[in-house]
PDB file of N, CA and C in Angstrom:
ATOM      1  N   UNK A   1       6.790  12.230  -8.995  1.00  0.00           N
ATOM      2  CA  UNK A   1       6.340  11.094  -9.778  1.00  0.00           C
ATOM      3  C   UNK A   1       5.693  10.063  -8.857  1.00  0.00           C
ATOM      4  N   UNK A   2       4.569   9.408  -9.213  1.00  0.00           N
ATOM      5  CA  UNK A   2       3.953   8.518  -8.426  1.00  0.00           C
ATOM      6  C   UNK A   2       3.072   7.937  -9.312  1.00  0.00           C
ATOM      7  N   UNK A   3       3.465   6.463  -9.326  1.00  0.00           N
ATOM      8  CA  UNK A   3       3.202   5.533 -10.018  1.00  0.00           C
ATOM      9  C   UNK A   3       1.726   4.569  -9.414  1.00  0.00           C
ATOM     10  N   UNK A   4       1.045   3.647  -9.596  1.00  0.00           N
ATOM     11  CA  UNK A   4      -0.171   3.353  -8.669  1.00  0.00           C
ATOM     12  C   UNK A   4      -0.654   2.234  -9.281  1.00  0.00           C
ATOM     13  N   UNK A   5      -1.240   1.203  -8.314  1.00  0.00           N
ATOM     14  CA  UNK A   5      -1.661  -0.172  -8.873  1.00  0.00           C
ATOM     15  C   UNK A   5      -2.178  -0.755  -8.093  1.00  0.00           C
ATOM     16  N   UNK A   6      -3.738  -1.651  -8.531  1.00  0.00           N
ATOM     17  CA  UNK A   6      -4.238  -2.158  -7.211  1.00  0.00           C
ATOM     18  C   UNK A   6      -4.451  -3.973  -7.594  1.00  0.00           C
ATOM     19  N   UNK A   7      -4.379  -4.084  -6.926  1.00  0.00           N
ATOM     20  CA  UNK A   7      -4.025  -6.236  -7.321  1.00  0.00           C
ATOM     21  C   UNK A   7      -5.183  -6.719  -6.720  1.00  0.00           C
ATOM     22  N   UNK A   8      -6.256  -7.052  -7.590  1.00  0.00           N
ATOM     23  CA  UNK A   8      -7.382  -7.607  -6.886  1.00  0.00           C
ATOM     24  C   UNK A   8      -7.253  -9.310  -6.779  1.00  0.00           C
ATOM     25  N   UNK A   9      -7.713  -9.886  -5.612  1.00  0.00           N
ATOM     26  CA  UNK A   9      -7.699 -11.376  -5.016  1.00  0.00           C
ATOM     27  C   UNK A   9      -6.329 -11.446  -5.473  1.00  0.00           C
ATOM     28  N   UNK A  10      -5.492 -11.204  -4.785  1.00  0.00           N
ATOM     29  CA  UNK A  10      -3.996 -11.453  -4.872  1.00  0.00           C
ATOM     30  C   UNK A  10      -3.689 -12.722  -4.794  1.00  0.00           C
ATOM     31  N   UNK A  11      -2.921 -13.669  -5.803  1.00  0.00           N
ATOM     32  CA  UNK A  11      -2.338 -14.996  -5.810  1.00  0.00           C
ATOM     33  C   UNK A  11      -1.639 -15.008  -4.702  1.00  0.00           C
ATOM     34  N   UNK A  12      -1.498 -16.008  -3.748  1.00  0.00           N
ATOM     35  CA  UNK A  12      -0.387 -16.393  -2.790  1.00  0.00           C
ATOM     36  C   UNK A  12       0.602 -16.249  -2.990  1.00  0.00           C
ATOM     37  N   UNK A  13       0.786 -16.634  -4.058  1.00  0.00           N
ATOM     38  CA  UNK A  13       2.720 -16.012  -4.353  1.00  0.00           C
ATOM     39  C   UNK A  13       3.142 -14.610  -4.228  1.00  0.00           C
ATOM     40  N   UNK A  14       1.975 -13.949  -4.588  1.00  0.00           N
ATOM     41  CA  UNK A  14       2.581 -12.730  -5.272  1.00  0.00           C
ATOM     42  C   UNK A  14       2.312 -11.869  -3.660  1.00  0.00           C
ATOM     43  N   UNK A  15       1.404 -12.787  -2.502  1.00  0.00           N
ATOM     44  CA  UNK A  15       1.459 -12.377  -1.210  1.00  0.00           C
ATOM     45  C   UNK A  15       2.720 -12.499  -0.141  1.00  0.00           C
ATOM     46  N   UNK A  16       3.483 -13.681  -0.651  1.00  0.00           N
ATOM     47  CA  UNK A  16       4.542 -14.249  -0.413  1.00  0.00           C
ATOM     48  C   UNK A  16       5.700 -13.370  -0.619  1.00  0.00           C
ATOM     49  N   UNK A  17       5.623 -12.838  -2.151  1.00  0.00           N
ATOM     50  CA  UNK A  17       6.816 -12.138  -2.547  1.00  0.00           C
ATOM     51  C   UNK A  17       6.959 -10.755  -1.969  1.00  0.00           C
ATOM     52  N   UNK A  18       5.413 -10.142  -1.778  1.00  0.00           N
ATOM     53  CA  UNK A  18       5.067  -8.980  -1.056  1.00  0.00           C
ATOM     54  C   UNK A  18       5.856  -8.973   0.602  1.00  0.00           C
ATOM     55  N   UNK A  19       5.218 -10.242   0.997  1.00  0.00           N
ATOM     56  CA  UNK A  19       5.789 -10.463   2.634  1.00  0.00           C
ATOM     57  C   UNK A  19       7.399 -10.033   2.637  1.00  0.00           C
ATOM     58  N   UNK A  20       8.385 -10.882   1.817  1.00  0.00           N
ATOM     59  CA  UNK A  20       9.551 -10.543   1.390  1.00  0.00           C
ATOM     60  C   UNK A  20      10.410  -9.218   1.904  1.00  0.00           C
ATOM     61  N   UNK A  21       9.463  -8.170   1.241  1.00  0.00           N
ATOM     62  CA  UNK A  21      10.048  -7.114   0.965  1.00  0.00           C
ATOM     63  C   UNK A  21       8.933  -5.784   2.361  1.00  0.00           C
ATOM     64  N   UNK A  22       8.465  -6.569   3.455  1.00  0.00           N
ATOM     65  CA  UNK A  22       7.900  -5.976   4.950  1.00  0.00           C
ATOM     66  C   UNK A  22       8.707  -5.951   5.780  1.00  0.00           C
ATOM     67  N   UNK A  23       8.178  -4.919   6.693  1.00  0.00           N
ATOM     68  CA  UNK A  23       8.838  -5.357   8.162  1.00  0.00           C
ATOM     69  C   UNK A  23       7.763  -6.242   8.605  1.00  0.00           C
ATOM     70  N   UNK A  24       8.788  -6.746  10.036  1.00  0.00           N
ATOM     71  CA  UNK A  24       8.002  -8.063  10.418  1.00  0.00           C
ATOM     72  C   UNK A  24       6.220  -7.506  10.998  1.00  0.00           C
ATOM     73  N   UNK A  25       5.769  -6.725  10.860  1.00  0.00           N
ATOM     74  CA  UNK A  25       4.557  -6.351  11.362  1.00  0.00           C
ATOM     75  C   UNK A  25       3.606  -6.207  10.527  1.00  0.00           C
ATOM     76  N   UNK A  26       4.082  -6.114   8.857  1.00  0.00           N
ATOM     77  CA  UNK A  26       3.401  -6.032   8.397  1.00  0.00           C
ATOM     78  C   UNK A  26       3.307  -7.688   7.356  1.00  0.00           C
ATOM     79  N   UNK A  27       4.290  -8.509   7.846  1.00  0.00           N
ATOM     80  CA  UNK A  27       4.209  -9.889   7.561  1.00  0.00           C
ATOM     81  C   UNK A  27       3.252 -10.326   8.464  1.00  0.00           C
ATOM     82  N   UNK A  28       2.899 -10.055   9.810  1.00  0.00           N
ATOM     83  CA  UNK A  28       2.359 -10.631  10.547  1.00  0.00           C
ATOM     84  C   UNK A  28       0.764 -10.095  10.174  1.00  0.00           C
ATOM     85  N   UNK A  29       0.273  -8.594   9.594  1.00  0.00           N
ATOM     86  CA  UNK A  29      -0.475  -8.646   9.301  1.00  0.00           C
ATOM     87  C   UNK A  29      -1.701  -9.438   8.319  1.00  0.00           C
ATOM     88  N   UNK A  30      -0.547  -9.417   7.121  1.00  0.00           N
ATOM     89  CA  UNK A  30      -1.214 -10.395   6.136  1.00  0.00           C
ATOM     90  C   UNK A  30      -0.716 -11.730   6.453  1.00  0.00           C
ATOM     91  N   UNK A  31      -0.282 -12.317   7.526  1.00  0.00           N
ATOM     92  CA  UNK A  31      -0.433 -14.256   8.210  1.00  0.00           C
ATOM     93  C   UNK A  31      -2.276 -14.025   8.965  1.00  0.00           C
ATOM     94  N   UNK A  32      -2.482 -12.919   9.455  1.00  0.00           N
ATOM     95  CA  UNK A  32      -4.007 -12.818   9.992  1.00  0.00           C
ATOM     96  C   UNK A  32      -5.060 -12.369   9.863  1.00  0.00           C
ATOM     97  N   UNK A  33      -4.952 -12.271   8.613  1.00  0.00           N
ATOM     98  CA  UNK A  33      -5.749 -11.089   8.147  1.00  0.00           C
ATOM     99  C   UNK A  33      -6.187 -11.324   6.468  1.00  0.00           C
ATOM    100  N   UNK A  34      -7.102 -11.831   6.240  1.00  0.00           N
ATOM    101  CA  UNK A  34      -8.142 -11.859   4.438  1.00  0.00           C
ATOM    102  C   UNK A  34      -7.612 -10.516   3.901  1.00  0.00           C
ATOM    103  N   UNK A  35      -6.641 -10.824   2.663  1.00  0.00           N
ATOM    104  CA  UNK A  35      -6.294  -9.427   2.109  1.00  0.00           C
ATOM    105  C   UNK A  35      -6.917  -9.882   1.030  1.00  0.00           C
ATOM    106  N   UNK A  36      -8.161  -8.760   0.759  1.00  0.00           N
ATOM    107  CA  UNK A  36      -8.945  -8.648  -0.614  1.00  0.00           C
ATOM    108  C   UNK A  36      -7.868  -8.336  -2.254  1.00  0.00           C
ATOM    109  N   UNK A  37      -7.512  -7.180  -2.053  1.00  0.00           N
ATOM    110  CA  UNK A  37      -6.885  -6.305  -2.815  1.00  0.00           C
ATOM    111  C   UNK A  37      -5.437  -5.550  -2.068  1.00  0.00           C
ATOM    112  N   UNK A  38      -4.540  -5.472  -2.640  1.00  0.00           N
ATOM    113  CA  UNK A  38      -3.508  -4.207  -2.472  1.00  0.00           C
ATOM    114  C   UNK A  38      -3.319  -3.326  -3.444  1.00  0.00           C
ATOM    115  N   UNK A  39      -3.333  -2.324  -2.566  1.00  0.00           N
ATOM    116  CA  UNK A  39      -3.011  -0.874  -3.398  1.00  0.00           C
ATOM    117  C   UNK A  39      -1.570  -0.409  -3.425  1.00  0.00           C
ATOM    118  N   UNK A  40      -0.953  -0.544  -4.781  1.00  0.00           N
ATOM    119  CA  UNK A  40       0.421   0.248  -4.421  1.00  0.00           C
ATOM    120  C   UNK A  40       0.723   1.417  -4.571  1.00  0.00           C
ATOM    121  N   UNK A  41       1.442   2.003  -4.299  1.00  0.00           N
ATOM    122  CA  UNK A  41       1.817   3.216  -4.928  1.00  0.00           C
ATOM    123  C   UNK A  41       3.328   3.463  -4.295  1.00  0.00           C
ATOM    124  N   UNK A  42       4.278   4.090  -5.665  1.00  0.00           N
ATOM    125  CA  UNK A  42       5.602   4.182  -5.451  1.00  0.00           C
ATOM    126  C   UNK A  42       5.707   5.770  -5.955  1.00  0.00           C
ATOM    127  N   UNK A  43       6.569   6.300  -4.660  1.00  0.00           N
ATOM    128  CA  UNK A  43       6.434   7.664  -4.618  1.00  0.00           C
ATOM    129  C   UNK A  43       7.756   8.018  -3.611  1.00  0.00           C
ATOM    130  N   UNK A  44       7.808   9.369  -3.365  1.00  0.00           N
ATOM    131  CA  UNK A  44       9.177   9.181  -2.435  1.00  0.00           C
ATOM    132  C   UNK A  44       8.789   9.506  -1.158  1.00  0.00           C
ATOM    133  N   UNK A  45       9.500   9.394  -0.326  1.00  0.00           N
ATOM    134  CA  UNK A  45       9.219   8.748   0.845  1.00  0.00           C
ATOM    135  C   UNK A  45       8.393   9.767   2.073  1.00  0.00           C
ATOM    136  N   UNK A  46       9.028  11.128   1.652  1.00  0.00           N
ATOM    137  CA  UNK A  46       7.802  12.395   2.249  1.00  0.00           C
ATOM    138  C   UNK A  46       6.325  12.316   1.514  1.00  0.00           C
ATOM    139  N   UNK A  47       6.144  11.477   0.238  1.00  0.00           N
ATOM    140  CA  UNK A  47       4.780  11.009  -0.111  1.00  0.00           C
ATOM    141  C   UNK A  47       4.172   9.749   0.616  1.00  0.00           C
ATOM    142  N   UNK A  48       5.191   9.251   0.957  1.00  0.00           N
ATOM    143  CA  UNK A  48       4.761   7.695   1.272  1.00  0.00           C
ATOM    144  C   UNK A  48       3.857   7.738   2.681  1.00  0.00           C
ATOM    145  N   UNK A  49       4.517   9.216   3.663  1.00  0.00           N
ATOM    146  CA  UNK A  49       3.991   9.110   4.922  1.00  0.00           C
ATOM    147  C   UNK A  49       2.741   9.738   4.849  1.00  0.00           C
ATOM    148  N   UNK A  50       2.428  10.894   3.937  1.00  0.00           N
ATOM    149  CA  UNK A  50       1.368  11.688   3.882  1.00  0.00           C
ATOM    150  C   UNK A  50      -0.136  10.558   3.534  1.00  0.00           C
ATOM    151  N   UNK A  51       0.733   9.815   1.659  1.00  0.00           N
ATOM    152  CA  UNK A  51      -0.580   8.897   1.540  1.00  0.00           C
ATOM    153  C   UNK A  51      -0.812   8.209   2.180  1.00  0.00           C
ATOM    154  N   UNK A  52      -0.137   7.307   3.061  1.00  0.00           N
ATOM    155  CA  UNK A  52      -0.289   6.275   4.047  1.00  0.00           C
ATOM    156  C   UNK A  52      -1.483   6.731   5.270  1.00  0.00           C
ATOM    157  N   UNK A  53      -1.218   8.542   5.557  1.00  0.00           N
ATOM    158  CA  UNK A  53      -2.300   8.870   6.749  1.00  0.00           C
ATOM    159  C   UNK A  53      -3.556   9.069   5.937  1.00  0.00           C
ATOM    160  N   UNK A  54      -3.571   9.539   5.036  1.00  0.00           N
ATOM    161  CA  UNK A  54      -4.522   9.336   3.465  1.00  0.00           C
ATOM    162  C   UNK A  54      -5.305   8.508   3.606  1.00  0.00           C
ATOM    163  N   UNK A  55      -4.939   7.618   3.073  1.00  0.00           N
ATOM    164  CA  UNK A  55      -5.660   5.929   2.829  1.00  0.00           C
ATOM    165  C   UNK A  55      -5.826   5.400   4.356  1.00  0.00           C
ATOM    166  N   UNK A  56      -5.382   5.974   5.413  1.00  0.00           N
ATOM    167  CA  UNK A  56      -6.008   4.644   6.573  1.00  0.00           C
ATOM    168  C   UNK A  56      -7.197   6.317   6.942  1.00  0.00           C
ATOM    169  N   UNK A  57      -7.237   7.600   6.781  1.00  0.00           N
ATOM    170  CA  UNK A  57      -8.571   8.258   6.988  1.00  0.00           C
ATOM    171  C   UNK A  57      -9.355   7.819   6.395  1.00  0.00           C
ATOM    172  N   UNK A  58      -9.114   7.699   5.067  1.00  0.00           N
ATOM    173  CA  UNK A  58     -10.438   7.529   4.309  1.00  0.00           C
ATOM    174  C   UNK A  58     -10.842   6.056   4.242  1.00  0.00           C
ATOM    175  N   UNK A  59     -10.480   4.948   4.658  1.00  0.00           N
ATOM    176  CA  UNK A  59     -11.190   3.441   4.703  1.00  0.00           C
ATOM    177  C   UNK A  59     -10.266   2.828   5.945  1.00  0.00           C
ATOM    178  N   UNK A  60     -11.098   2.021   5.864  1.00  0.00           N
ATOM    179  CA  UNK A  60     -10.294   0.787   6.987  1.00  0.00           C
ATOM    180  C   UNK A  60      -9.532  -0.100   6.197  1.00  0.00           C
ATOM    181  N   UNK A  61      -8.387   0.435   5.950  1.00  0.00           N
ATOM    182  CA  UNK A  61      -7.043  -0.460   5.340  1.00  0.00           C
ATOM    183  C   UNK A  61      -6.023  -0.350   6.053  1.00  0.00           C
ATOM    184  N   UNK A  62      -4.750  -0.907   5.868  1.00  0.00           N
ATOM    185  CA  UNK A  62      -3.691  -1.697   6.632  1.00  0.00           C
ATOM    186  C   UNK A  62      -2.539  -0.703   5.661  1.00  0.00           C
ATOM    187  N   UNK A  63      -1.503  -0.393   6.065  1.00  0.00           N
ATOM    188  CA  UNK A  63      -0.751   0.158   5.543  1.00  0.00           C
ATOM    189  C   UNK A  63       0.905   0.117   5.691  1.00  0.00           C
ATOM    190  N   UNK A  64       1.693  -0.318   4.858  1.00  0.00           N
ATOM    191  CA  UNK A  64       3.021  -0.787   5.415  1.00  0.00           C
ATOM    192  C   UNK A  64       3.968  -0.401   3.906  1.00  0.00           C
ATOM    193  N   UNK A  65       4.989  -0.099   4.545  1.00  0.00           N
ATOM    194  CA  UNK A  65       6.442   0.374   3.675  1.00  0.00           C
ATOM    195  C   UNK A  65       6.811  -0.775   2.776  1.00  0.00           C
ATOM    196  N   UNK A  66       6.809  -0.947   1.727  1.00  0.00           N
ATOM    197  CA  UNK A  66       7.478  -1.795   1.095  1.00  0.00           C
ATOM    198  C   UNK A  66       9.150  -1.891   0.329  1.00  0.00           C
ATOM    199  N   UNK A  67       9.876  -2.030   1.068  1.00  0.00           N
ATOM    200  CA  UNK A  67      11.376  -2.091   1.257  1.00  0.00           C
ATOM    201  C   UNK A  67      11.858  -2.498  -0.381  1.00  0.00           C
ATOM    202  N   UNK A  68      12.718  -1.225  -0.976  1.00  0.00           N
ATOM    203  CA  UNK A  68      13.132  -1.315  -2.035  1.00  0.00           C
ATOM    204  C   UNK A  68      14.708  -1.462  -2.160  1.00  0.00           C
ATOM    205  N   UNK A  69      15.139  -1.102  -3.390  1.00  0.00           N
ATOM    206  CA  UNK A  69      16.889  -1.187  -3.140  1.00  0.00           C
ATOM    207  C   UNK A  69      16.898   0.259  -3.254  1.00  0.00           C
ATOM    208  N   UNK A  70      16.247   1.632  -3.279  1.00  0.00           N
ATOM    209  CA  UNK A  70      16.937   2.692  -2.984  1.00  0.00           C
ATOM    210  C   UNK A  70      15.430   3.429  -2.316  1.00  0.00           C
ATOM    211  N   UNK A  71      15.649   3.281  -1.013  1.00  0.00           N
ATOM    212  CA  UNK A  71      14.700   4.001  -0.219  1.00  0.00           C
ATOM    213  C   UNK A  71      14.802   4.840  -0.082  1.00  0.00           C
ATOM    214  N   UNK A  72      15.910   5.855  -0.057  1.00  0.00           N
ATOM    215  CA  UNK A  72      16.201   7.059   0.416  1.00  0.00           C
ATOM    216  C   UNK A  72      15.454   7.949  -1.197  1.00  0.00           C
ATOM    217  N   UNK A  73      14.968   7.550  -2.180  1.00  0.00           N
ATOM    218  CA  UNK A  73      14.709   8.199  -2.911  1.00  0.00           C
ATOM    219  C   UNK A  73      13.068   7.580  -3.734  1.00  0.00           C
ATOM    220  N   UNK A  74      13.175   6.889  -3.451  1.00  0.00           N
ATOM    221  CA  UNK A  74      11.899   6.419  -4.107  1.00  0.00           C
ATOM    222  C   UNK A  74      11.549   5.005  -3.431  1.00  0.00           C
ATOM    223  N   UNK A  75      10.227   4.998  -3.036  1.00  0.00           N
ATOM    224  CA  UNK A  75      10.016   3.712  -2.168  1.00  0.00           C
ATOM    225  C   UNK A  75       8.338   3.610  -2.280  1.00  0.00           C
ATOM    226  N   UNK A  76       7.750   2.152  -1.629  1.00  0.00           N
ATOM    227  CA  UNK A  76       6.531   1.962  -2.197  1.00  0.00           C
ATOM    228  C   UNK A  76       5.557   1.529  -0.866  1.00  0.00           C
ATOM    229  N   UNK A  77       4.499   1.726  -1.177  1.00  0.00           N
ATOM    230  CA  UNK A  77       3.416   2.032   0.036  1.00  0.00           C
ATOM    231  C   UNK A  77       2.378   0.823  -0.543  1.00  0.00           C
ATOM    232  N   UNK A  78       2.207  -0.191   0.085  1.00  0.00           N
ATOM    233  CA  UNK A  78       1.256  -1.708   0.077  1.00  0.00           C
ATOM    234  C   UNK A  78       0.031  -0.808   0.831  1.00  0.00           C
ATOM    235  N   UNK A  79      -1.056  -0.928   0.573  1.00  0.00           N
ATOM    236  CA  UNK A  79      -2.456  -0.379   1.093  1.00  0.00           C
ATOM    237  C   UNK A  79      -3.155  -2.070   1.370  1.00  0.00           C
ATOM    238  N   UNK A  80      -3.630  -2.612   2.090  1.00  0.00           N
ATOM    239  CA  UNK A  80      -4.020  -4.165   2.386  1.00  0.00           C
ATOM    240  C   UNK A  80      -5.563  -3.542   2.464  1.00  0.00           C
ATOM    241  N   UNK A  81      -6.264  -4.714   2.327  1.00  0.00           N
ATOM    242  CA  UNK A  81      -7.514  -4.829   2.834  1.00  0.00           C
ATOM    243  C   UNK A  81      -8.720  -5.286   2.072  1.00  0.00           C
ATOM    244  N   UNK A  82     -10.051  -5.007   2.308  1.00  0.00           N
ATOM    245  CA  UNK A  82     -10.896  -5.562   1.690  1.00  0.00           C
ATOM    246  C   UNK A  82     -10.981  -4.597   0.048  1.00  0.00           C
ATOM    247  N   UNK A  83     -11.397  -5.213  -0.852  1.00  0.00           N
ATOM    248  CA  UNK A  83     -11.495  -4.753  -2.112  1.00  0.00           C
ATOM    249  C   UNK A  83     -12.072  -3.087  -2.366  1.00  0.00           C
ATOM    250  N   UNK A  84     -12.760  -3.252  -1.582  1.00  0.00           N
ATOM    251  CA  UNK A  84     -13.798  -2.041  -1.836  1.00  0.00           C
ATOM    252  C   UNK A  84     -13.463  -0.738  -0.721  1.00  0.00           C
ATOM    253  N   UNK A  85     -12.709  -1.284   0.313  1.00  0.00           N
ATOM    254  CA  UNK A  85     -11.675  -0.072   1.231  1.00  0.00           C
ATOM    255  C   UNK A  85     -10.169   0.078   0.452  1.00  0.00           C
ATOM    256  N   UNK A  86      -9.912  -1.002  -0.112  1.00  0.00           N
ATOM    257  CA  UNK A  86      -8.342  -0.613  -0.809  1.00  0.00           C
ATOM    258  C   UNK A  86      -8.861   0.687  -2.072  1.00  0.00           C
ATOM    259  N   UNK A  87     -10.186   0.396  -2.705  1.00  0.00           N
ATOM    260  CA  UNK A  87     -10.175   1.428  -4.047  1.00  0.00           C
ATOM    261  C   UNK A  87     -10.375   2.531  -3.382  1.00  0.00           C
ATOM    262  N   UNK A  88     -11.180   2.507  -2.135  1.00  0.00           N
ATOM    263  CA  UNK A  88     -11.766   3.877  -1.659  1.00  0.00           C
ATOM    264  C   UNK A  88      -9.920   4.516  -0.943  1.00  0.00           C
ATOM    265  N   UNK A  89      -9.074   3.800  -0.550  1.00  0.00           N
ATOM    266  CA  UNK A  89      -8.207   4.376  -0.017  1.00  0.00           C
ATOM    267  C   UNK A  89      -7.262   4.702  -1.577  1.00  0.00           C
ATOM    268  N   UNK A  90      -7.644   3.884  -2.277  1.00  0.00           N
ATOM    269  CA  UNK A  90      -6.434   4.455  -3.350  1.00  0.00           C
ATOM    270  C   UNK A  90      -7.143   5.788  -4.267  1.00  0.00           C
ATOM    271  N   UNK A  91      -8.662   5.966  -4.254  1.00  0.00           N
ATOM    272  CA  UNK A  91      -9.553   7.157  -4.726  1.00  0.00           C
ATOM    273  C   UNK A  91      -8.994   8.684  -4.236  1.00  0.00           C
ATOM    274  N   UNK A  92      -9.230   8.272  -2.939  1.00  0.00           N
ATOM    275  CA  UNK A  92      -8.143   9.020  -1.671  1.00  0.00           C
ATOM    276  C   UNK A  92      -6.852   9.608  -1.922  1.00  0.00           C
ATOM    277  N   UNK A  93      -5.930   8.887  -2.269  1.00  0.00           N
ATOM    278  CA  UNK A  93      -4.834   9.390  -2.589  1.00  0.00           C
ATOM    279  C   UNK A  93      -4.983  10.162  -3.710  1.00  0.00           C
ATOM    280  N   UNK A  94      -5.266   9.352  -5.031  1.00  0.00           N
ATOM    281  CA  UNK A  94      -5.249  10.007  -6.725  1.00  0.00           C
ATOM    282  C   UNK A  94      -5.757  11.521  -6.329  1.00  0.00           C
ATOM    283  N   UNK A  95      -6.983  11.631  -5.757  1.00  0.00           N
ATOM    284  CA  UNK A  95      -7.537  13.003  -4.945  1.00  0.00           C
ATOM    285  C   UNK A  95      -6.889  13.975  -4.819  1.00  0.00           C
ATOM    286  N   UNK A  96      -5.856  13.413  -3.522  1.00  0.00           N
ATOM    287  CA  UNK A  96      -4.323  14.544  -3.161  1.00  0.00           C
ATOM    288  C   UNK A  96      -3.412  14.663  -3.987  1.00  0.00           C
ATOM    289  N   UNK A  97      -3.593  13.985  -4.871  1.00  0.00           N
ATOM    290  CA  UNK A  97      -2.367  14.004  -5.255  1.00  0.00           C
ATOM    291  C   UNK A  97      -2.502  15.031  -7.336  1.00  0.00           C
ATOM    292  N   UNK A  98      -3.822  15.038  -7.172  1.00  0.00           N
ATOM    293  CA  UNK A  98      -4.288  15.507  -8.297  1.00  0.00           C
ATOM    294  C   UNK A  98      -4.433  17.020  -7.955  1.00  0.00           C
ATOM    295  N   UNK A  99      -4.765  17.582  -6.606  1.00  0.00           N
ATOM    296  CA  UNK A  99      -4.742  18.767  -5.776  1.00  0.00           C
ATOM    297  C   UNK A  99      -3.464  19.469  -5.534  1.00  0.00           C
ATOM    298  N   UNK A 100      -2.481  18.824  -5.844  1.00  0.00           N
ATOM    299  CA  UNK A 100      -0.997  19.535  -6.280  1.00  0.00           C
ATOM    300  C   UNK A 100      -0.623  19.519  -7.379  1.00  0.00           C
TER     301      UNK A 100
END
């Protein structure tokens, strides 16, 4: 199962609430960095590593774990970046994931 969503010009808050739930590297990314759009996708966690190498081949996007209350089974993948590399990285995935 893999669920998918992309948040274009993200409100500050909802960048805030995102930061929340990072490790600190990927808080530090979006403190330096113009995030156009995020791409989510919640999948389990042998998906999370595959789409993650996915989406940073196919565009120049930023990619970080988003920390849930049950990781060991289902967990969610933040795709950062400019608008038009987040769709091409989330095109990317739907791709692979339509190929199984």
């Amino acid at each position: 199962m893999m669920n998918t969503r992309i948040i274009n010009a993200p409100h500050s808050e909802v960048l805030q609430m995102l930061q929340r739930r990072m490790p600190p590297h990927g808080r530090a990314y979006v403190r330096d960095h113009s995030v156009g759009s995020i791409g989510l996708v919640q999948c389990n966690i042998t998906d999370l590593f595959f789409y993650s190498d996915v989406a940073m081949k196919a565009s120049d996007v930023f990619t970080v774990e988003v920390y849930g209350t049950c990781p060991q089974h289902v967990t969610s993948l933040a795709i950062l970046g400019e608008t038009s590399a987040v769709r091409t990285a989330m095109d990317a995935i739907q791709a692979q994931q339509s190929a199984f």
